[in-house]
Protein backbone atom coordinates (compact mmCIF):
# COMPACT_ATOMS: atom_id res chain seq x y z
CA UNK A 1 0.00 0.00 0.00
CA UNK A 2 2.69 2.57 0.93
CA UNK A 3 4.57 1.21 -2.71
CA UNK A 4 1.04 2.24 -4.51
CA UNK A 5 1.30 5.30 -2.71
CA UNK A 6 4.79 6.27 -3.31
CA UNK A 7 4.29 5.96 -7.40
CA UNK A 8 1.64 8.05 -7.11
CA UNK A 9 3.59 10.93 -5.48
CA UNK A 10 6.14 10.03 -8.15
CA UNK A 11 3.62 10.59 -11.00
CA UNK A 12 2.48 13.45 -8.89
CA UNK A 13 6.27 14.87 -8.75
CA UNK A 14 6.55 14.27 -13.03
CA UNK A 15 2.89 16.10 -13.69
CA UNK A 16 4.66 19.08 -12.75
CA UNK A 17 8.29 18.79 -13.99
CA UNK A 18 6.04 18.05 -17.61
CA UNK A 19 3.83 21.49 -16.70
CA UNK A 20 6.88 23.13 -15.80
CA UNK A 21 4.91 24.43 -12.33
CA UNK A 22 6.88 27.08 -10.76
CA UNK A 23 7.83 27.26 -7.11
CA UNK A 24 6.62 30.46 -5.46
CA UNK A 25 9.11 31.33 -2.24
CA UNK A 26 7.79 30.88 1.12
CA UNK A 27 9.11 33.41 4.27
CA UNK A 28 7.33 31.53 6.80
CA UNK A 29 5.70 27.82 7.62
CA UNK A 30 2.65 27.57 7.06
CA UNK A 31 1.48 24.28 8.75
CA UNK A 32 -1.96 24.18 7.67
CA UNK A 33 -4.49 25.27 5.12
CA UNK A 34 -5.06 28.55 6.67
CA UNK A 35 -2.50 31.16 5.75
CA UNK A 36 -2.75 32.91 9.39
CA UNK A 37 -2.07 29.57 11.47
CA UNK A 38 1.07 29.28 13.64
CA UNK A 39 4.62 29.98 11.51
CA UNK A 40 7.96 29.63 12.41
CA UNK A 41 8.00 30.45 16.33
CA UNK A 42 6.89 27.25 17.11
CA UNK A 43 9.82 25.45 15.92
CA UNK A 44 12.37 28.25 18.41
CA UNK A 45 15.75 28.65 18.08
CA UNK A 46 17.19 26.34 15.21
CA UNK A 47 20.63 28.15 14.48
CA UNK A 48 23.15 25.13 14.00
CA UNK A 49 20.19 22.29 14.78
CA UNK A 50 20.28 19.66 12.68
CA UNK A 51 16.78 19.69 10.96
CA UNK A 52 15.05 17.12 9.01
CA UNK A 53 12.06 18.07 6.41
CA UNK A 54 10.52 14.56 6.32
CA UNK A 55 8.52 14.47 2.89
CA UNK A 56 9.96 17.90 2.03
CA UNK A 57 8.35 17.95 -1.92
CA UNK A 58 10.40 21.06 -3.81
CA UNK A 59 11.64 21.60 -0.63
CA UNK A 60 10.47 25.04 -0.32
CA UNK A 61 10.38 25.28 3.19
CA UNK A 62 13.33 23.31 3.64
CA UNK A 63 15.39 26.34 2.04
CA UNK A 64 13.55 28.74 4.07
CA UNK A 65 14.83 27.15 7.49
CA UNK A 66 18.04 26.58 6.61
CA UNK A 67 18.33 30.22 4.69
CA UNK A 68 16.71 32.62 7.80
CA UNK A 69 17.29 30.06 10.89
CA UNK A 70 20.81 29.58 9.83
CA UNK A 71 19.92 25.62 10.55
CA UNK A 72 21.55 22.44 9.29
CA UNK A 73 18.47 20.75 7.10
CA UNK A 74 18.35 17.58 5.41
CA UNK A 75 15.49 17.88 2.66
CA UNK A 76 14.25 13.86 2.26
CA UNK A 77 11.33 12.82 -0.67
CA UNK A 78 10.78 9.54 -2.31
CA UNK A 79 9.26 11.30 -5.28
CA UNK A 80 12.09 11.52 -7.93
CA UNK A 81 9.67 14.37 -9.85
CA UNK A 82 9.69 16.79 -6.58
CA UNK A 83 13.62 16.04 -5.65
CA UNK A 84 14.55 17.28 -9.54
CA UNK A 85 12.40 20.35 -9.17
CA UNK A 86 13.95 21.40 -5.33
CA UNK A 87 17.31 20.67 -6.83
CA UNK A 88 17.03 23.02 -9.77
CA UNK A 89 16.04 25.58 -7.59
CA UNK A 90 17.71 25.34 -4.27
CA UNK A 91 20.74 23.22 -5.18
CA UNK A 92 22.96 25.72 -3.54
CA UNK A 93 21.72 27.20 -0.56
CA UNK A 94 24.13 27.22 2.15
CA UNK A 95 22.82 24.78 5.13
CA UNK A 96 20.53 22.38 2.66
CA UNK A 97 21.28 18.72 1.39
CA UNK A 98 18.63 17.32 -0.29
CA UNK A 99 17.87 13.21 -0.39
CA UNK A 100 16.27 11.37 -2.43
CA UNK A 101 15.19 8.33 -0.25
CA UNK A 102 12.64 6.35 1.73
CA UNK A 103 11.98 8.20 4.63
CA UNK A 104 12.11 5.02 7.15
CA UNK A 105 15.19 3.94 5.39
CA UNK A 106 16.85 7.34 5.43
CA UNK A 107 15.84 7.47 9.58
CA UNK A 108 17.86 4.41 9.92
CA UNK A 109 21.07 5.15 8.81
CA UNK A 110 21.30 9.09 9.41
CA UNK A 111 22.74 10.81 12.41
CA UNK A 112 20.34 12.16 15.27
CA UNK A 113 18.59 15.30 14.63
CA UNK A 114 18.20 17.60 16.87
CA UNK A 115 14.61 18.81 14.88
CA UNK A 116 12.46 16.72 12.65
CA UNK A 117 9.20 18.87 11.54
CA UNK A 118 6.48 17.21 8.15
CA UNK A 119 3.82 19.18 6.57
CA UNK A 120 0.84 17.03 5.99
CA UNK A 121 3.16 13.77 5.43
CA UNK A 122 3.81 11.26 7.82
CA UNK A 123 0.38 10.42 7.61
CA UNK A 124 1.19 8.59 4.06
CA UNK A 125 3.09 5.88 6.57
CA UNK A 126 2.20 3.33 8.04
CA UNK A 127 2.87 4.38 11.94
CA UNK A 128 4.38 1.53 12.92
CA UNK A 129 6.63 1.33 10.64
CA UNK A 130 7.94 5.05 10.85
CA UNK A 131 7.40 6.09 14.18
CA UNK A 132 10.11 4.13 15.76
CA UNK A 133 12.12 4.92 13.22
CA UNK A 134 11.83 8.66 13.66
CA UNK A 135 12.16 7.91 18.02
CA UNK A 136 15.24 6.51 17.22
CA UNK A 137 16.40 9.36 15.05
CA UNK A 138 15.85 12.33 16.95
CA UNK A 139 18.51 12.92 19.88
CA UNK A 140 17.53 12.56 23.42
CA UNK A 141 15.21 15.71 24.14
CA UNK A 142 14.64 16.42 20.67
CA UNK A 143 11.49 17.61 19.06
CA UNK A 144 9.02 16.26 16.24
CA UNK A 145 6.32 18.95 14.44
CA UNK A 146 4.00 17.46 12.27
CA UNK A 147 0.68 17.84 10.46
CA UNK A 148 -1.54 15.18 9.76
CA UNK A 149 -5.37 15.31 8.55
CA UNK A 150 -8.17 14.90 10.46
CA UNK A 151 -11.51 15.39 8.22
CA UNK A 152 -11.13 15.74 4.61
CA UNK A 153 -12.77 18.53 2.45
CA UNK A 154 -16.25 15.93 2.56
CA UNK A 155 -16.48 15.80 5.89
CA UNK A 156 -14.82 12.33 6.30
CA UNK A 157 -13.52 12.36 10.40
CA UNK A 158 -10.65 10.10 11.68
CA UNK A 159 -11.01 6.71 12.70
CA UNK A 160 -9.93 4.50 15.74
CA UNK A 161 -7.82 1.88 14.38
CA UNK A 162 -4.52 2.15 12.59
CA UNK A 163 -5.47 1.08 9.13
CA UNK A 164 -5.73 3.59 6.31
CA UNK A 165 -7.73 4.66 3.79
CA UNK A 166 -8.23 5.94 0.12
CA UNK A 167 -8.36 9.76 -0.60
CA UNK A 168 -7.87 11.50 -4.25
CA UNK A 169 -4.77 13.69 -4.80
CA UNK A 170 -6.18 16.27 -7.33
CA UNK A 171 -3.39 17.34 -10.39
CA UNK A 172 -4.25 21.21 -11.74
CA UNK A 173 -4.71 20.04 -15.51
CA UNK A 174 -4.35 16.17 -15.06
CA UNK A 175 -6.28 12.93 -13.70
CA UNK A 176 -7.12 12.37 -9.56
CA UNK A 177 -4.33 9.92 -8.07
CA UNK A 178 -5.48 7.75 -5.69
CA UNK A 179 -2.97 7.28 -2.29
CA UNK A 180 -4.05 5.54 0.65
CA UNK A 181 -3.68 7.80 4.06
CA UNK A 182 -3.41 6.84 7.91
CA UNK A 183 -5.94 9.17 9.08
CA UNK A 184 -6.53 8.26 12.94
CA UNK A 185 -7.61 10.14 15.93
CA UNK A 186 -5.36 12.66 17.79
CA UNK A 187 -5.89 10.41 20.92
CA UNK A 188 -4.80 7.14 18.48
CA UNK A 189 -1.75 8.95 17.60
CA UNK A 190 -1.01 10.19 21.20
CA UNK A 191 -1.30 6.71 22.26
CA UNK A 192 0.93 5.70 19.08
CA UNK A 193 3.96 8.23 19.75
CA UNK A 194 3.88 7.24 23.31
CA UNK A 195 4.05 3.87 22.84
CA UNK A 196 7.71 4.46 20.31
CA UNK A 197 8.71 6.89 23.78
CA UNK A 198 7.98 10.17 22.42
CA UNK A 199 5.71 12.80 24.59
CA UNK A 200 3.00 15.21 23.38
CA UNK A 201 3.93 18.16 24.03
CA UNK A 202 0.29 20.12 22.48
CA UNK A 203 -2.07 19.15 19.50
CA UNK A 204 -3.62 22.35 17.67
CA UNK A 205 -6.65 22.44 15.63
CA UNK A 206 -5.99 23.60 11.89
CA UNK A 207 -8.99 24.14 9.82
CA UNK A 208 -9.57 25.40 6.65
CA UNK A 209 -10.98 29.01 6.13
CA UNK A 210 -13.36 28.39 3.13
CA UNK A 211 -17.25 28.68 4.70
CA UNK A 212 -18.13 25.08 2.66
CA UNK A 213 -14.47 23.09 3.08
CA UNK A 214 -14.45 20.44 6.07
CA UNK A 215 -10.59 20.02 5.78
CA UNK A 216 -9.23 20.00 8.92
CA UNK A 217 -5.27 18.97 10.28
CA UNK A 218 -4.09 18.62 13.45
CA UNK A 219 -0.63 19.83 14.48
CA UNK A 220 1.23 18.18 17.02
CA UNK A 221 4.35 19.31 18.76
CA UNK A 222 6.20 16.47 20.45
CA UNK A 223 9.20 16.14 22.33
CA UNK A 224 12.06 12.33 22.46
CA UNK A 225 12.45 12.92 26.56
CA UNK A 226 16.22 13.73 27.57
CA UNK A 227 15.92 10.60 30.11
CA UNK A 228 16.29 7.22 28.02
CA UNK A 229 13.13 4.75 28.69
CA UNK A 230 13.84 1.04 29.76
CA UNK A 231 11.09 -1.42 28.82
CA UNK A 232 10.47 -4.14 31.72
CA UNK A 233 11.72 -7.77 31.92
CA UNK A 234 8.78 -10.47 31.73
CA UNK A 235 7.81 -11.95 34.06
CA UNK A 236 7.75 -15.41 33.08
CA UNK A 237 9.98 -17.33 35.02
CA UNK A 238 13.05 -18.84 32.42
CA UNK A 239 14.40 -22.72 32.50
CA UNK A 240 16.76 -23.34 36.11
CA UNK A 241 19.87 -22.16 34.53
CA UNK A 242 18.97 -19.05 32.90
CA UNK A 243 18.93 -17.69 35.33
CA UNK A 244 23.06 -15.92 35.03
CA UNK A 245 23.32 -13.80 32.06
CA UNK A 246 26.07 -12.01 30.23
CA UNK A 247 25.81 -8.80 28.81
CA UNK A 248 28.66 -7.14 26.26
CA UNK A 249 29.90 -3.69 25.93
CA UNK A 250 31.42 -2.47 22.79
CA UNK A 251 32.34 0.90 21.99
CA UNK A 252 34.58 1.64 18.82
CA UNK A 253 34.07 5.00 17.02
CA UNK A 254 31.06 5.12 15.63
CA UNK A 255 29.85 4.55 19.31
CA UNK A 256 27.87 1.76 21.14
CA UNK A 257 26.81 -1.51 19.59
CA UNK A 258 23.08 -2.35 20.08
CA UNK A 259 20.83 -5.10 18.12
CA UNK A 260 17.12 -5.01 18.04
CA UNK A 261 15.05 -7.88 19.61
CA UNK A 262 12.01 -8.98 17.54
CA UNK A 263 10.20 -8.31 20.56
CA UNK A 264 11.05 -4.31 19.91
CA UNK A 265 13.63 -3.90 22.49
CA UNK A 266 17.05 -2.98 21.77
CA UNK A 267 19.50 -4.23 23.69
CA UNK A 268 23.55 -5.44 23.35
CA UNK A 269 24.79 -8.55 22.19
CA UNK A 270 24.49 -11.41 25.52
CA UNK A 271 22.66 -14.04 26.76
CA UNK A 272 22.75 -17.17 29.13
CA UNK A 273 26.28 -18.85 30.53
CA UNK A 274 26.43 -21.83 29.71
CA UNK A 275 27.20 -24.45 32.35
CA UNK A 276 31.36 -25.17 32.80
CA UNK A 277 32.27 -21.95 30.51
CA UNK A 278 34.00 -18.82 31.93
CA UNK A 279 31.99 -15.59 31.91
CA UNK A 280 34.80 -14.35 29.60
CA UNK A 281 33.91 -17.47 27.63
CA UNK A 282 30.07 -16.84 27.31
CA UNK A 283 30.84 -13.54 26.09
CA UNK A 284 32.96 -13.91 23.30
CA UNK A 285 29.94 -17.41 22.16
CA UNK A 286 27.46 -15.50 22.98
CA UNK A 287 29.32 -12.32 20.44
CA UNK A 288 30.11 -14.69 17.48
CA UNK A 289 26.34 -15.77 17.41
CA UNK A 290 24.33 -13.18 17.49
CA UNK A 291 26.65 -10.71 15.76
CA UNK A 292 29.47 -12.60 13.93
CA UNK A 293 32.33 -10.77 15.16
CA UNK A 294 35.17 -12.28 17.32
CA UNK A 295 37.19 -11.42 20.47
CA UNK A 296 39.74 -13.42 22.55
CA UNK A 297 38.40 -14.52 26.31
CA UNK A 298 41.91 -12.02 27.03
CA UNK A 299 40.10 -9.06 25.61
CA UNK A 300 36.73 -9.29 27.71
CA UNK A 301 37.06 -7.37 31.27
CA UNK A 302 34.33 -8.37 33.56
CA UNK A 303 32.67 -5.15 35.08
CA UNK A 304 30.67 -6.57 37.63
CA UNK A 305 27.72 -8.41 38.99
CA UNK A 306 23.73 -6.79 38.44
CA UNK A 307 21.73 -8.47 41.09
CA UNK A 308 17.49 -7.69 40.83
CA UNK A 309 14.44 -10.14 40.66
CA UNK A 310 11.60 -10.73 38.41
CA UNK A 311 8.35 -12.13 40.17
CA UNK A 312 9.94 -15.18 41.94
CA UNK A 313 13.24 -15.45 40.22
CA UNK A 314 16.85 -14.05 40.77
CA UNK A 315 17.91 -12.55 38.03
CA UNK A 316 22.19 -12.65 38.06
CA UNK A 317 23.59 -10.41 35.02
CA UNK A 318 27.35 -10.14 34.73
CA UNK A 319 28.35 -6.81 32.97
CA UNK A 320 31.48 -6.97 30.76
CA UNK A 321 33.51 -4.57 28.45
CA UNK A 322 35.17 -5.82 25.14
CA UNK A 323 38.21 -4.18 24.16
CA UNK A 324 39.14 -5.93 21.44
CA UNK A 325 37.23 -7.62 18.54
CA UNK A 326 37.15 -8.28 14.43
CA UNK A 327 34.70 -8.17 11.72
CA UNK A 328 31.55 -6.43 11.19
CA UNK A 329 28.57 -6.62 13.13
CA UNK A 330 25.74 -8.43 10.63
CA UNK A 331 22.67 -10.31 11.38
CA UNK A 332 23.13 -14.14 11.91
CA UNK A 333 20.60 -17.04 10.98
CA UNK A 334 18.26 -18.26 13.96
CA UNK A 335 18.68 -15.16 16.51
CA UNK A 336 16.14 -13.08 18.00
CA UNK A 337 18.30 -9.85 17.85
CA UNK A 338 19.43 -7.76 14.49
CA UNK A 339 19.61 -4.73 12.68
CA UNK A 340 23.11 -4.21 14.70
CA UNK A 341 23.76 -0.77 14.59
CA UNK A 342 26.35 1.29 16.49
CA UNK A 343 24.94 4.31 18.95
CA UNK A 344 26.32 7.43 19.89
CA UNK A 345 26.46 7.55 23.70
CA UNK A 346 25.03 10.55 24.09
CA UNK A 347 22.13 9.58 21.04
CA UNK A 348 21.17 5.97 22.76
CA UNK A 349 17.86 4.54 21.17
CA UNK A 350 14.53 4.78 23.58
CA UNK A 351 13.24 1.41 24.55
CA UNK A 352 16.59 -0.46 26.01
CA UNK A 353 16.21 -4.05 26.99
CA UNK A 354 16.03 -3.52 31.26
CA UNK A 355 19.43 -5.40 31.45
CA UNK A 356 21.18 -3.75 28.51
CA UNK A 357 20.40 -0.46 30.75
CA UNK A 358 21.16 -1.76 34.07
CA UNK A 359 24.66 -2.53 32.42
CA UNK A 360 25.24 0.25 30.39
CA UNK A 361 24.41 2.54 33.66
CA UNK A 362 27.08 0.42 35.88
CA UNK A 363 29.50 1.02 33.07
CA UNK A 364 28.80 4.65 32.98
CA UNK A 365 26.66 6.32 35.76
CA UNK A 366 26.54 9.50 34.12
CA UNK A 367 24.38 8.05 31.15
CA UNK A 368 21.01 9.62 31.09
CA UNK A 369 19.26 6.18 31.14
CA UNK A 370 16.11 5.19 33.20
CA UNK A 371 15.29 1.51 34.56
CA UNK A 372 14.62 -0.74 37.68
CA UNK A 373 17.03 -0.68 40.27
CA UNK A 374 19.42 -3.29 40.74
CA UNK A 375 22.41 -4.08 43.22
CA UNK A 376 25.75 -3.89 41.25
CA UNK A 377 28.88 -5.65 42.70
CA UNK A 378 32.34 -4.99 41.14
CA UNK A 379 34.40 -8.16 39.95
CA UNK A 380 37.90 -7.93 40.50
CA UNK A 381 38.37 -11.68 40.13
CA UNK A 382 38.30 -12.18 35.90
CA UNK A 383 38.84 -15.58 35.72
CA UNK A 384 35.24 -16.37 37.36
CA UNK A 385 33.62 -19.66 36.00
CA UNK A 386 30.30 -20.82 36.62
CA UNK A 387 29.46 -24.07 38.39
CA UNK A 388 29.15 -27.30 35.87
């Protein structure tokens, strides 16, 4: 559906390279269909932010920021049509790079922003699929601005569940496109961003000024808290000895390693000690199958001992840092946890795995990470083995 939807904002994008449309300037933001709605206040002080115009079209108001806010913005379409016509007219305004990508993709593999703001298009995603993306891309107490619509010019309100619908995308001269449109209530979306830990900050009414037009947006401004969230353990007791864990630190110079669980969480590379094997042992296993890179038992220091308790069961996690290791972090056959991607420290993803946090915060208190206490012990013995 999103595929069906991105041709037509390509064929959208070539109708007017073919008419040869031309791109009137813009000195303010206009976030919804009336011109005398909120502008650029809302979006404060942006001078050397980076900013990220998520489905920027000709990328009009992606010159604008960067050219009076003095801001760092990355311009991102997936129309080919609209990223031709904003590079034939902005190409070289100082402060502006514009992409020609998926947005979900681009989210991914970008560094943090410190401001991501869409007019009226992160509704043509499915929010589930770019939400967390867009969580994990905006630095710790960054801010999100977006527009999405709430009635359409007939009258047709939001709905309840996150499914979308068709609605006709109208080309001056040409045929109606047809593009399929999340269009959910503000409360659905509240409980949506909340859920990938972002926070709504306000939700404003935007509606249009014509007497006889029912089109009406909603703005919402939303803030990634400073404080990194830590999703809980379950509580479903594991098999006798999984009860001792490992958990591995990595930090080269692009910055942490951390995989995703299919479960959501992200966490670092670990898992159980197996009986007879050295902690140091488990480690460098437990490494080579989840992320198919190597170290020597020599080049794993032990940190120390996380002690907590889930329902009935004592939960023993042994913290370690790896100073040495080779290859490249890929996914492996048959493991839970992927999409291994290295973090800045001070950028961590929201949604840590409770142990990956616990760990991480023994390793360095002055990470801005939240999670369940738990009693940390020091090892100063590094040859510990576990019991056969």
């Amino acid at each position: 559906m999103e595929q069906q939807t991105r041709l037509a904002w390509e064929a959208y994008g070539e109708h007017h390279l073919r008419r040869g449309t031309p791109l009137t300037e813009v000195d303010r933001i206009t976030w919804g269909p009336a011109a005398n709605g909120p502008g650029d206040d809302l979006l404060g002080d942006l001078s050397g932010l980076r900013v990220l115009d998520l489905g920027c079209g000709p990328a009009r108001h992606a010159a604008h920021v960067a050219r009076s806010h003095g801001a760092q913005v990355d311009g991102i379409d997936a129309s080919p049509g609209q990223i031709e016509r904003a590079r034939a007219r902005y190409a070289d305004v100082p402060g502006l790079r514009l992409v020609l990508a998926d947005a979900v993709e681009h989210l991914g593999t970008a560094a943090p922003y410190d401001v991501i703001y869409s007019l009226s298009t992160l509704h043509f995603l499915d929010p589930h699929r770019l939400l967390p993306a867009v969580a994990a891309a905006l630095k710790p107490g960054g801010r999100l601005y977006f527009t999405v619509l709430h009635t359409n010019s007939a009258g047709d309100g939001p709905t309840s569940t996150v499914t979308p619908r068709p609605e006709i995308l109208r080309l001056a001269g040409g045929d109606d496109l047809t593009v399929h449109m999340w269009v959910l209530t503000p409360e659905l979306w509240e409980d949506l961003l909340a859920q990938y830990g972002l926070h709504v900050q306000g939700i404003t009414v935007l509606d249009a000024p014509e007497e006889h037009n029912h089109a009406s947006y909603r703005l919402f401004q939303v803030h990634r808290p400073a404080r990194i969230t830590a999703r809980p353990r379950t509580a479903k007791p594991p098999v006798p000895h999984a009860a001792v864990g490992v958990g591995a630190v990595l930090l080269g110079p692009r910055g942490l390693l951390l995989g995703r669980h299919r479960l959501g969480t992200r966490e670092l590379p670990g898992g159980t000690v197996e009986p007879g094997e050295s902690l140091q042992e488990a480690v460098v296993r437990e490494l080579a199958e989840e992320t198919g890179l190597y170290a020597d038992p020599a080049d794993v220091r032990v940190l120390g001992m996380l002690l907590d308790q889930v329902g009935d069961v004592v939960r023993i996690t042994f913290g370690a840092l790896v100073t040495r290791w080779r290859g490249e972090p890929a996914d492996q056959p048959g493991e839970s946890v992927g999409d291994w991607r290295w973090w800045p420290p001070d950028a961590l993803p929201p949604d840590l795995f409770e142990c990956s946090a616990q760990i991480l915060t023994a390793w360095r208190p002055d990470l801005p990470i939240d999670h369940a206490p738990a009693r940390f012990t020091p090892v100063t013995d590094l040859n510990t083995t576990t019991p056969a």
